[in-house]
PDB file of N, CA and C in Angstrom:
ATOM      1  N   UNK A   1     103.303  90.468 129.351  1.00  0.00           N
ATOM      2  CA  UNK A   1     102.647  90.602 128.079  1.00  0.00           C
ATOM      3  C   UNK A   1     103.542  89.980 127.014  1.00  0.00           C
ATOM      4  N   UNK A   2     102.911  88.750 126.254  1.00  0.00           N
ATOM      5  CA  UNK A   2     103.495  88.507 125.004  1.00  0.00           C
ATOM      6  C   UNK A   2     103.377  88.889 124.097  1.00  0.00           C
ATOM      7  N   UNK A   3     104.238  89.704 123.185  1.00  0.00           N
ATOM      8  CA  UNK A   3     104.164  89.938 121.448  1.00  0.00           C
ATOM      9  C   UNK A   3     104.126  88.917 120.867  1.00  0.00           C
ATOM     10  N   UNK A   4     102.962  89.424 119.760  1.00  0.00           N
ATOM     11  CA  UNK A   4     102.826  88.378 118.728  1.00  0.00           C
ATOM     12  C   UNK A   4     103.625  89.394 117.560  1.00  0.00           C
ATOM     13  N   UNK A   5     104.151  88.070 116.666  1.00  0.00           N
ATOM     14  CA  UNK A   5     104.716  88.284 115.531  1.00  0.00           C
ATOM     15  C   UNK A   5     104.495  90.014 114.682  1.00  0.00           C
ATOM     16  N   UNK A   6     103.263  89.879 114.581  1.00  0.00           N
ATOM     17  CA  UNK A   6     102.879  91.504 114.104  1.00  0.00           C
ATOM     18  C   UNK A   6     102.535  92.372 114.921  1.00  0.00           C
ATOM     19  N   UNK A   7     103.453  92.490 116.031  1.00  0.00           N
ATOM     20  CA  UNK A   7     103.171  93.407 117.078  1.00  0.00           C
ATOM     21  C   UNK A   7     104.589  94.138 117.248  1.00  0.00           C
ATOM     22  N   UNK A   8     105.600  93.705 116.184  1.00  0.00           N
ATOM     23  CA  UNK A   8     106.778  94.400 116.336  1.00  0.00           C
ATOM     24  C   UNK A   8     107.147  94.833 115.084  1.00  0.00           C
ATOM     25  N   UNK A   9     107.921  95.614 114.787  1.00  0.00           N
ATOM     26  CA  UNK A   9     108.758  96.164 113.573  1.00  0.00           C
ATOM     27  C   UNK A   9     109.116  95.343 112.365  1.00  0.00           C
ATOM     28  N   UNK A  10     109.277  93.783 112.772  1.00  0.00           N
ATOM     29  CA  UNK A  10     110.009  92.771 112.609  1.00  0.00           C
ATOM     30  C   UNK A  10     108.830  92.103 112.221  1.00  0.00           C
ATOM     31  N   UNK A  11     108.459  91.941 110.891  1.00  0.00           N
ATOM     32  CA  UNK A  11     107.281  90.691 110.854  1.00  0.00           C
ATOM     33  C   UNK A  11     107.667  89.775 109.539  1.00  0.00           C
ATOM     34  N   UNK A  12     107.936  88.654 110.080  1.00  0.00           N
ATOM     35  CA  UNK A  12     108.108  87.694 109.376  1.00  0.00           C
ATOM     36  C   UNK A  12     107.951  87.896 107.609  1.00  0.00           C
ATOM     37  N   UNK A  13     108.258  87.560 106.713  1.00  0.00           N
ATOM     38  CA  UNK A  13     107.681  87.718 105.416  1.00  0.00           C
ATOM     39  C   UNK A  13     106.192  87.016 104.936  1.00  0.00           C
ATOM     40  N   UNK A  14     106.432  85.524 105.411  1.00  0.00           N
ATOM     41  CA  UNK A  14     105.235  84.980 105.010  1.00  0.00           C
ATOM     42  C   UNK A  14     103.851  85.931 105.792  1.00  0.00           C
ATOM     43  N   UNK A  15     103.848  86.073 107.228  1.00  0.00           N
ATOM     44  CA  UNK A  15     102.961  86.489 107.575  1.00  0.00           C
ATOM     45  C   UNK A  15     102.501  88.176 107.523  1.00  0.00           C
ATOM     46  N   UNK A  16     103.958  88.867 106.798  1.00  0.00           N
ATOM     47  CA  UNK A  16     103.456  89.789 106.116  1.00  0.00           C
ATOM     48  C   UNK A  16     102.292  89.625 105.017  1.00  0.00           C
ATOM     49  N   UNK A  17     102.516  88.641 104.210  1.00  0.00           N
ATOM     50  CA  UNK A  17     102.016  88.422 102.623  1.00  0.00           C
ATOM     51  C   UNK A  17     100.826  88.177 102.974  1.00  0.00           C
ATOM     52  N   UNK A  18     100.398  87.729 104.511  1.00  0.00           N
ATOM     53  CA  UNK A  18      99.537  87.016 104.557  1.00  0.00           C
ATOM     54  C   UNK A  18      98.256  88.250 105.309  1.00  0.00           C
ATOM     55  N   UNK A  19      98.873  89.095 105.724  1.00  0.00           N
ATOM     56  CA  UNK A  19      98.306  90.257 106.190  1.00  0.00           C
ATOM     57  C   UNK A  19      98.151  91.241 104.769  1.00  0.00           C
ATOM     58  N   UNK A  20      98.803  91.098 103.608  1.00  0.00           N
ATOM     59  CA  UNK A  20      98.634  91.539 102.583  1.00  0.00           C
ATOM     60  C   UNK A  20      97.323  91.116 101.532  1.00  0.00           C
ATOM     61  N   UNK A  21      97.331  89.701 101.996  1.00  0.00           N
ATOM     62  CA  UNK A  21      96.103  89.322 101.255  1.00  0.00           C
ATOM     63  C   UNK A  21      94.294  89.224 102.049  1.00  0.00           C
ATOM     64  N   UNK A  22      94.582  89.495 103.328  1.00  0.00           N
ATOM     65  CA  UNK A  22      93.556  90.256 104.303  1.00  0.00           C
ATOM     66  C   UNK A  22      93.522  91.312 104.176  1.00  0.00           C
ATOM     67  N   UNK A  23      94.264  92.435 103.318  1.00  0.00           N
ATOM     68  CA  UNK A  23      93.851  93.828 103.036  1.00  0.00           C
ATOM     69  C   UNK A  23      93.991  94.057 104.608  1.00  0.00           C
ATOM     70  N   UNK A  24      94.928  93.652 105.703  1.00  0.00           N
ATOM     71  CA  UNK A  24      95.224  94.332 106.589  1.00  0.00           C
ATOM     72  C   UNK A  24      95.981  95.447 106.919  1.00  0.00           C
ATOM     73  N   UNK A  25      97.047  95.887 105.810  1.00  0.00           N
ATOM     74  CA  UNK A  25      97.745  96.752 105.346  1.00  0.00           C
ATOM     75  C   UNK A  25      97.151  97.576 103.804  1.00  0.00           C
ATOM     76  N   UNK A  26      97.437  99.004 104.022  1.00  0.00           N
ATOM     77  CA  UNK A  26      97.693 100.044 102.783  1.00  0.00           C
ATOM     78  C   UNK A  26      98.803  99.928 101.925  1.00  0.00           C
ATOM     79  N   UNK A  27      98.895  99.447 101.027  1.00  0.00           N
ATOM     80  CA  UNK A  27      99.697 100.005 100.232  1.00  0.00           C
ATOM     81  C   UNK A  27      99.632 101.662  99.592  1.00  0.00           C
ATOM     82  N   UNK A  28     101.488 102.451 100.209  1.00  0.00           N
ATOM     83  CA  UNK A  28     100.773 103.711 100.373  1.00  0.00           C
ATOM     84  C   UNK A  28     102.530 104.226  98.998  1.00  0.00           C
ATOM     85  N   UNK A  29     102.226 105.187  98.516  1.00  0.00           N
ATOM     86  CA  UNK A  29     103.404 105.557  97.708  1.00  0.00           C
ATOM     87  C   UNK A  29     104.634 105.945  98.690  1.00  0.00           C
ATOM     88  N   UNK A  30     105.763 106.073  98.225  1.00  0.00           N
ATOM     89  CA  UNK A  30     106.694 106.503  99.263  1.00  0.00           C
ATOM     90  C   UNK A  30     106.799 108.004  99.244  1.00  0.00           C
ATOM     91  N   UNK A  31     106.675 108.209 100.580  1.00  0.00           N
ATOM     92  CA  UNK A  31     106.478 109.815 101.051  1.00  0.00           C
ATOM     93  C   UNK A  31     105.366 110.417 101.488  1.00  0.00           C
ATOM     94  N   UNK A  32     104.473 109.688 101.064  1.00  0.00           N
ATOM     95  CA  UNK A  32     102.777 109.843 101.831  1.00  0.00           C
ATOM     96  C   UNK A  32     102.501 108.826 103.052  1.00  0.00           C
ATOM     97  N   UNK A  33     102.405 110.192 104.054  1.00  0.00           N
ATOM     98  CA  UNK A  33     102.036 108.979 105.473  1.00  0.00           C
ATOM     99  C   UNK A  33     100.685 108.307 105.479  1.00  0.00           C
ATOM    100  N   UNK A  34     100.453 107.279 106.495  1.00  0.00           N
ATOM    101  CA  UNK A  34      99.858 106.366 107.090  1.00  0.00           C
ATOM    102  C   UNK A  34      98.555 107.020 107.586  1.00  0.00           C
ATOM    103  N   UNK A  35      98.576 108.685 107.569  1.00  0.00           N
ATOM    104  CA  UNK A  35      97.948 109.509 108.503  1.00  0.00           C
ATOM    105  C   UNK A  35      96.464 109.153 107.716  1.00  0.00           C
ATOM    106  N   UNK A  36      96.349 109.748 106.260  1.00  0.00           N
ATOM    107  CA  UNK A  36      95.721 109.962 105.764  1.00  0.00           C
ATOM    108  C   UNK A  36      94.531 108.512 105.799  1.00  0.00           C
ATOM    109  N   UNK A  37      95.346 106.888 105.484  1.00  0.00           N
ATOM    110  CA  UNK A  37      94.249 106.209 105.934  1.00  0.00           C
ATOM    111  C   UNK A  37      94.019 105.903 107.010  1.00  0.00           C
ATOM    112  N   UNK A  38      94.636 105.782 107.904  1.00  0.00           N
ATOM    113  CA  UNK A  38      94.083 105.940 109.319  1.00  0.00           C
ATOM    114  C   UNK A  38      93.019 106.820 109.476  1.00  0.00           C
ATOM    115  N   UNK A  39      92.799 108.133 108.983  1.00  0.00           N
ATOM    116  CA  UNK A  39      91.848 109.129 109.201  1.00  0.00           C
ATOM    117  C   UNK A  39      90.844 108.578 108.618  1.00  0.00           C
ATOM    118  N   UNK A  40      90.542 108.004 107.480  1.00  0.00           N
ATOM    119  CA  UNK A  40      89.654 107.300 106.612  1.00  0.00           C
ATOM    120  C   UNK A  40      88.910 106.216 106.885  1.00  0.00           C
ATOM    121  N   UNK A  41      89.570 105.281 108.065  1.00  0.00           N
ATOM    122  CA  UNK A  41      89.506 104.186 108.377  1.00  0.00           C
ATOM    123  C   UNK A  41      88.233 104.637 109.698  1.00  0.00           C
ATOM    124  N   UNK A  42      88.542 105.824 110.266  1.00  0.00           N
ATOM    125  CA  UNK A  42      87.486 106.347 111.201  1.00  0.00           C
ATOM    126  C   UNK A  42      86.553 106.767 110.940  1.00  0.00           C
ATOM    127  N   UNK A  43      86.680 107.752 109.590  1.00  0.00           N
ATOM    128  CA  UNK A  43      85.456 107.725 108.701  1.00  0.00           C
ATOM    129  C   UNK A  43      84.742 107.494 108.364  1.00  0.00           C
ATOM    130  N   UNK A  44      85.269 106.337 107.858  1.00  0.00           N
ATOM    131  CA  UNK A  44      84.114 105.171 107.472  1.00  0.00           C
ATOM    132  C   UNK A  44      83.610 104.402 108.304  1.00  0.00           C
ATOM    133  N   UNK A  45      83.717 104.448 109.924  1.00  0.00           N
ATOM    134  CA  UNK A  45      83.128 103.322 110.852  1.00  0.00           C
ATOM    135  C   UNK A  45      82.076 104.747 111.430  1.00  0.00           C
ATOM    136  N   UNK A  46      82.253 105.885 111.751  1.00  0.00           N
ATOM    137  CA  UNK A  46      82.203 107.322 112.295  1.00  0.00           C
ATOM    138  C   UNK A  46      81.996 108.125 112.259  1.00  0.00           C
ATOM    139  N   UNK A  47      81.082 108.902 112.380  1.00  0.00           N
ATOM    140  CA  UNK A  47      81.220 110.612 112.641  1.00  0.00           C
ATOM    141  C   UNK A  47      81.869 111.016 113.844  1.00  0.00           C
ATOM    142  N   UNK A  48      82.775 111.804 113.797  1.00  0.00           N
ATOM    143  CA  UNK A  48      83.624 112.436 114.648  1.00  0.00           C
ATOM    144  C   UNK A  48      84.319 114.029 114.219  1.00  0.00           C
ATOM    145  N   UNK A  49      84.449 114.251 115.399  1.00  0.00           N
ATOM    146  CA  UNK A  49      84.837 115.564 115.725  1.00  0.00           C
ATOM    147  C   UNK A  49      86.329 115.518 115.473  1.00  0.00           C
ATOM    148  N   UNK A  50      87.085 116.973 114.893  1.00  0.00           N
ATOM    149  CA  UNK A  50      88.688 116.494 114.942  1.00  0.00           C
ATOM    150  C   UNK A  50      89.051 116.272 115.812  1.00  0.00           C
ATOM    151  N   UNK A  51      88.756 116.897 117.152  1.00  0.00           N
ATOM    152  CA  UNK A  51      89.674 116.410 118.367  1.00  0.00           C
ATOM    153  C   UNK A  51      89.594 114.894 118.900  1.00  0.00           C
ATOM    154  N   UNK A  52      88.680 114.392 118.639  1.00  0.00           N
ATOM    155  CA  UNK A  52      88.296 113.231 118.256  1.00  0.00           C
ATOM    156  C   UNK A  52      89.112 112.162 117.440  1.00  0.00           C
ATOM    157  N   UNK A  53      89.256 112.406 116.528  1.00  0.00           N
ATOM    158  CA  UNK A  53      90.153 111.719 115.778  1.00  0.00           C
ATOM    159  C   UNK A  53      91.394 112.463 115.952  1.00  0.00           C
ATOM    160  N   UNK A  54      92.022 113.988 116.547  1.00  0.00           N
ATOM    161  CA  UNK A  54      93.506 113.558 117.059  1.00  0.00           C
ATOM    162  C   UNK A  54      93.850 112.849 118.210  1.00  0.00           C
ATOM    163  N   UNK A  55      93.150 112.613 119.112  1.00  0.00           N
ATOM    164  CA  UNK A  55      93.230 112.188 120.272  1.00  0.00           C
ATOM    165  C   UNK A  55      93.504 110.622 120.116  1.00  0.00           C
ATOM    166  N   UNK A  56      92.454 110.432 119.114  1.00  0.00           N
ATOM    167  CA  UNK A  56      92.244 108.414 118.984  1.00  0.00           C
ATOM    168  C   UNK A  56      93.799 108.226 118.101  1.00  0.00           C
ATOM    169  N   UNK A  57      94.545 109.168 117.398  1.00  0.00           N
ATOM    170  CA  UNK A  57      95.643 109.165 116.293  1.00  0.00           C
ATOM    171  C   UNK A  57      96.898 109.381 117.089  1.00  0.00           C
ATOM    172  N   UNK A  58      96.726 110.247 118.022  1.00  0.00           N
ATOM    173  CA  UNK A  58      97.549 110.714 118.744  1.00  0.00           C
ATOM    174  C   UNK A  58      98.807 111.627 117.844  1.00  0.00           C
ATOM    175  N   UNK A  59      98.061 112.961 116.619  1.00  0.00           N
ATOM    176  CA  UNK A  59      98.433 113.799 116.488  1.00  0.00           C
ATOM    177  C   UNK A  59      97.576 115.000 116.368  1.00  0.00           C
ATOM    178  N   UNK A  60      97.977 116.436 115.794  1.00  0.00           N
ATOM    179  CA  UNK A  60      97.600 117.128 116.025  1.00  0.00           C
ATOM    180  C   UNK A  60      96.309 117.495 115.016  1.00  0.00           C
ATOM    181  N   UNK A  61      95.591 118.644 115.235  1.00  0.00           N
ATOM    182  CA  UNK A  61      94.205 118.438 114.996  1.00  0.00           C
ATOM    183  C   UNK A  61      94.725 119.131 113.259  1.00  0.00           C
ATOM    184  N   UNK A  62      95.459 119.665 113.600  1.00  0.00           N
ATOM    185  CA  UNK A  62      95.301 120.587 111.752  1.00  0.00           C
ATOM    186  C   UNK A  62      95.909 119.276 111.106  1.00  0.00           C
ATOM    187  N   UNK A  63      96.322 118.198 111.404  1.00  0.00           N
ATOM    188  CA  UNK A  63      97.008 117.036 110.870  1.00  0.00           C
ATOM    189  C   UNK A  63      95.993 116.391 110.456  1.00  0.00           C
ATOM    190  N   UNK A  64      94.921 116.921 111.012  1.00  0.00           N
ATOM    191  CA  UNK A  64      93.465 115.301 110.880  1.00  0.00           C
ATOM    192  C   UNK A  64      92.742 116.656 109.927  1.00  0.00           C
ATOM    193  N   UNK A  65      92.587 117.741 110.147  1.00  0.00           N
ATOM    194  CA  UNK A  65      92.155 118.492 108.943  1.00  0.00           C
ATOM    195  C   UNK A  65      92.959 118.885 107.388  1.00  0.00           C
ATOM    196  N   UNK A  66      94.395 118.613 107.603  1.00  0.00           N
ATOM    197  CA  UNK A  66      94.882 118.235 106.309  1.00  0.00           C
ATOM    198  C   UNK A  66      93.986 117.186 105.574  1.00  0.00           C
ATOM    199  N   UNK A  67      94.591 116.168 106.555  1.00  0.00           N
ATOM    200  CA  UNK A  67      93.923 114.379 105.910  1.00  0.00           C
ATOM    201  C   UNK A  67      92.423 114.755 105.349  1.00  0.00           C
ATOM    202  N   UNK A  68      91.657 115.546 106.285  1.00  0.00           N
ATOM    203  CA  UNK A  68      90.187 115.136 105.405  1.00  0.00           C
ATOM    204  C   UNK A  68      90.170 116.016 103.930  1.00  0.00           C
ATOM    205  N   UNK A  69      91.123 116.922 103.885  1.00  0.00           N
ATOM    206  CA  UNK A  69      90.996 117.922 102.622  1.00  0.00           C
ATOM    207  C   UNK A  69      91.655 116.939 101.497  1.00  0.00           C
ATOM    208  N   UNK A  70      92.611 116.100 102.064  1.00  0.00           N
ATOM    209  CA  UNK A  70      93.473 115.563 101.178  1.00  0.00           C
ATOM    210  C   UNK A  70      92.139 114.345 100.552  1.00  0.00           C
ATOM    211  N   UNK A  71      91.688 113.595 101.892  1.00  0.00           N
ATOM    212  CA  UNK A  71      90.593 112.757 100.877  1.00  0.00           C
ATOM    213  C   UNK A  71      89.965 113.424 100.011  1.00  0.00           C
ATOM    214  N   UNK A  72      89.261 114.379 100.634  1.00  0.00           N
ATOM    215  CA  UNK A  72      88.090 115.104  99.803  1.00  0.00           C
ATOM    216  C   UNK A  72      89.031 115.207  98.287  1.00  0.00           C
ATOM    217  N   UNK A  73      89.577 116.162  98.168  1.00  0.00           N
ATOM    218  CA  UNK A  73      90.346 116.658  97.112  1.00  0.00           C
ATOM    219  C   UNK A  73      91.080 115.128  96.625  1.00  0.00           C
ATOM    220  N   UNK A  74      91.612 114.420  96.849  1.00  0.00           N
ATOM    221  CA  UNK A  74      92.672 113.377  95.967  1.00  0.00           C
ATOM    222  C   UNK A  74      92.052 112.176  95.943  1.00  0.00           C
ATOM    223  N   UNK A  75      91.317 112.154  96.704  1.00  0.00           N
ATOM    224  CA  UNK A  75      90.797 110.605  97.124  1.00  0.00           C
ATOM    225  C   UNK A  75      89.306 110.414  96.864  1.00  0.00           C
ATOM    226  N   UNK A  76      88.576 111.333  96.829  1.00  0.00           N
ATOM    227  CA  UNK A  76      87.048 112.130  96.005  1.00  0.00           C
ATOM    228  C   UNK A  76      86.618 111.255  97.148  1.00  0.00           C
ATOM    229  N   UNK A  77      86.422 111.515  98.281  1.00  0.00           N
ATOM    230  CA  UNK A  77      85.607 111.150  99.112  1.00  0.00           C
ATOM    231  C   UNK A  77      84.627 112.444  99.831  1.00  0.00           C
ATOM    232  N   UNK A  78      83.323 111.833  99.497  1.00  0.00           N
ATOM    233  CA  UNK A  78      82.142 113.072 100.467  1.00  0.00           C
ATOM    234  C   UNK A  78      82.888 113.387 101.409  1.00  0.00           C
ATOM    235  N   UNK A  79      82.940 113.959 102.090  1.00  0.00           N
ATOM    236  CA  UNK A  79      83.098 114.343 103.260  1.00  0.00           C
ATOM    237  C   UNK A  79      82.335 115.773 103.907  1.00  0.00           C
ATOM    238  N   UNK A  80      81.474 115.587 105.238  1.00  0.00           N
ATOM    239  CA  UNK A  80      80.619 116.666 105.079  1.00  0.00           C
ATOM    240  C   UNK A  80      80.694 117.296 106.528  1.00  0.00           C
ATOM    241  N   UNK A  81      80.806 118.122 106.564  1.00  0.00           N
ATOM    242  CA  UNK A  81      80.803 118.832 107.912  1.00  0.00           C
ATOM    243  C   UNK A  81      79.422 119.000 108.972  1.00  0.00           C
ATOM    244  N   UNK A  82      79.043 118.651 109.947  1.00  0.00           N
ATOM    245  CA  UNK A  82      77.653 118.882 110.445  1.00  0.00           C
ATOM    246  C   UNK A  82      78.088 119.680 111.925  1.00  0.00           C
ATOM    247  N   UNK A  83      76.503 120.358 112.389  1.00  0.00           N
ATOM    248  CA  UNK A  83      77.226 120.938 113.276  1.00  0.00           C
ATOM    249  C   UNK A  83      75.917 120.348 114.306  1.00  0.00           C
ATOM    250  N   UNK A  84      76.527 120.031 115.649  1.00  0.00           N
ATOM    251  CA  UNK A  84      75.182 119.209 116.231  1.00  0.00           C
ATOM    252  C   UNK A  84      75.180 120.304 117.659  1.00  0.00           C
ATOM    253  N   UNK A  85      73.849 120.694 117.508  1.00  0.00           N
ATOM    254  CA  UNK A  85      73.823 121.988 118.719  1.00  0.00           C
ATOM    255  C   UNK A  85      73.782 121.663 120.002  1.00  0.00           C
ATOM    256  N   UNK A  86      73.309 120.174 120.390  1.00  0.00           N
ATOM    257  CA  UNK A  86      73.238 119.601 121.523  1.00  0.00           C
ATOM    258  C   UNK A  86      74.756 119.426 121.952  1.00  0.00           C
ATOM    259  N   UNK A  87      75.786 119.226 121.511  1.00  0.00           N
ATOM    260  CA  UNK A  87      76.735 119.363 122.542  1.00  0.00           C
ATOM    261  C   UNK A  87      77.940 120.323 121.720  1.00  0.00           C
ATOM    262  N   UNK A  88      77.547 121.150 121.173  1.00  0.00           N
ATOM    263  CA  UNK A  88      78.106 122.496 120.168  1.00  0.00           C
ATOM    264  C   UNK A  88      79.260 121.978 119.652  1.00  0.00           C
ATOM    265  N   UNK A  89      79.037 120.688 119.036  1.00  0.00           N
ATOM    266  CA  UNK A  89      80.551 120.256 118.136  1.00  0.00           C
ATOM    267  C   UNK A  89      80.453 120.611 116.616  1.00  0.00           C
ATOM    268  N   UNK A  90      81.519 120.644 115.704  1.00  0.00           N
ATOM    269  CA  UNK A  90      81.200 119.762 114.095  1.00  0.00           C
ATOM    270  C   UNK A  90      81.696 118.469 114.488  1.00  0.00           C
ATOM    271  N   UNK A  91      81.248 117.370 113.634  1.00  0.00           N
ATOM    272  CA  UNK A  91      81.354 116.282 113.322  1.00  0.00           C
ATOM    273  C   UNK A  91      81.498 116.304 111.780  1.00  0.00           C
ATOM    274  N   UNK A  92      82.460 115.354 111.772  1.00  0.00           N
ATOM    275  CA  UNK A  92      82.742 115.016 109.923  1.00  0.00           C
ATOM    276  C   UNK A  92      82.162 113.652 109.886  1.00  0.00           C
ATOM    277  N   UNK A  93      81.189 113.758 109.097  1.00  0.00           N
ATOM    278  CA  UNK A  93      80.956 112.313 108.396  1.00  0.00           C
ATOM    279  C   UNK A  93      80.950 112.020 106.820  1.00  0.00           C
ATOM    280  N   UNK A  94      81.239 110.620 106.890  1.00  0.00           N
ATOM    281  CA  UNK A  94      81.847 110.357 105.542  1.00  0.00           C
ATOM    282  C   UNK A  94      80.943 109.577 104.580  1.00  0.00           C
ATOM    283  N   UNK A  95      79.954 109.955 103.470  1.00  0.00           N
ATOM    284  CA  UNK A  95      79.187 108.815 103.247  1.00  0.00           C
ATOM    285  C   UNK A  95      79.363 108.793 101.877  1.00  0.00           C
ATOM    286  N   UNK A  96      78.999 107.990 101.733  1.00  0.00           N
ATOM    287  CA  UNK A  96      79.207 106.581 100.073  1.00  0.00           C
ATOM    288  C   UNK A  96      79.047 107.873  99.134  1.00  0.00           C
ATOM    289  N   UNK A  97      79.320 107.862  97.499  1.00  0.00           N
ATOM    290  CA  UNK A  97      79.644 109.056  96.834  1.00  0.00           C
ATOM    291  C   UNK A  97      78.130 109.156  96.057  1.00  0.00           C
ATOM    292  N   UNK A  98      77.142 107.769  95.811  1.00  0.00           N
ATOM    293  CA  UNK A  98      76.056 107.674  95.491  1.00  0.00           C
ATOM    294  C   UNK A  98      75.090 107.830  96.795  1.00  0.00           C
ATOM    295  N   UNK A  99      75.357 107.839  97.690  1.00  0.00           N
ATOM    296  CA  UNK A  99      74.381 108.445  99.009  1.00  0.00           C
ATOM    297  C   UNK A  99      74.057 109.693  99.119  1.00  0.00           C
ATOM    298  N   UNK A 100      72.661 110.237  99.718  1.00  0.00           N
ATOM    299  CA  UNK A 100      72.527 111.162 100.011  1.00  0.00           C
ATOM    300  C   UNK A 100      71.820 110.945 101.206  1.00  0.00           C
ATOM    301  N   UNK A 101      72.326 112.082 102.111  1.00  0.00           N
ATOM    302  CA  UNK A 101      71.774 112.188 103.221  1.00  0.00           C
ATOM    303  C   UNK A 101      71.257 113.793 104.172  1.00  0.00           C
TER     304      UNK A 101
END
């Protein structure tokens, strides 16, 4: 298996800048993790269950229920809890702040 350039710790500058202007990266404040858009990023493609999104994150589930309180609350994102009886989960889904559903 070959690494490419942005597959290590180590990424060039230009092709940082250049992943910067693809909005391939967060710019995040220092001291606030990565967690929170990662969780967001599933959100918005997703409805999912927490175990769901700790599993795909590979941390723990009250970690992915921080993150959605933290959107909701800091980040003013809907976020809505459903409960689907056919296979007895909640699912969180995330929709637009002018949507209703």
């Amino acid at each position: 298996m070959t690494n490419k350039p942005f597959d290590t710790e180590l990424i060039p500058k230009e092709n940082f800048r250049e992943m910067i202007k693809q909005k391939n990266v967060v710019r995040t404040p220092a001291g606030h993790g990565g967690i929170i858009h990662e969780v967001k990023r599933i959100l918005e493609q997703n409805a999912a269950t927490l175990d769901a999104i700790a599993i795909k994150l590979g941390i723990d589930r009250k970690t992915v229920y921080n993150a959605i309180n933290h959107l909701k609350q800091r980040h003013n994102c809907k976020i809505t809890r459903y409960y689907n009886p056919k296979d007895r989960k909640h699912y969180y889904f995330m929709s637009e702040l002018n949507e209703t559903v």
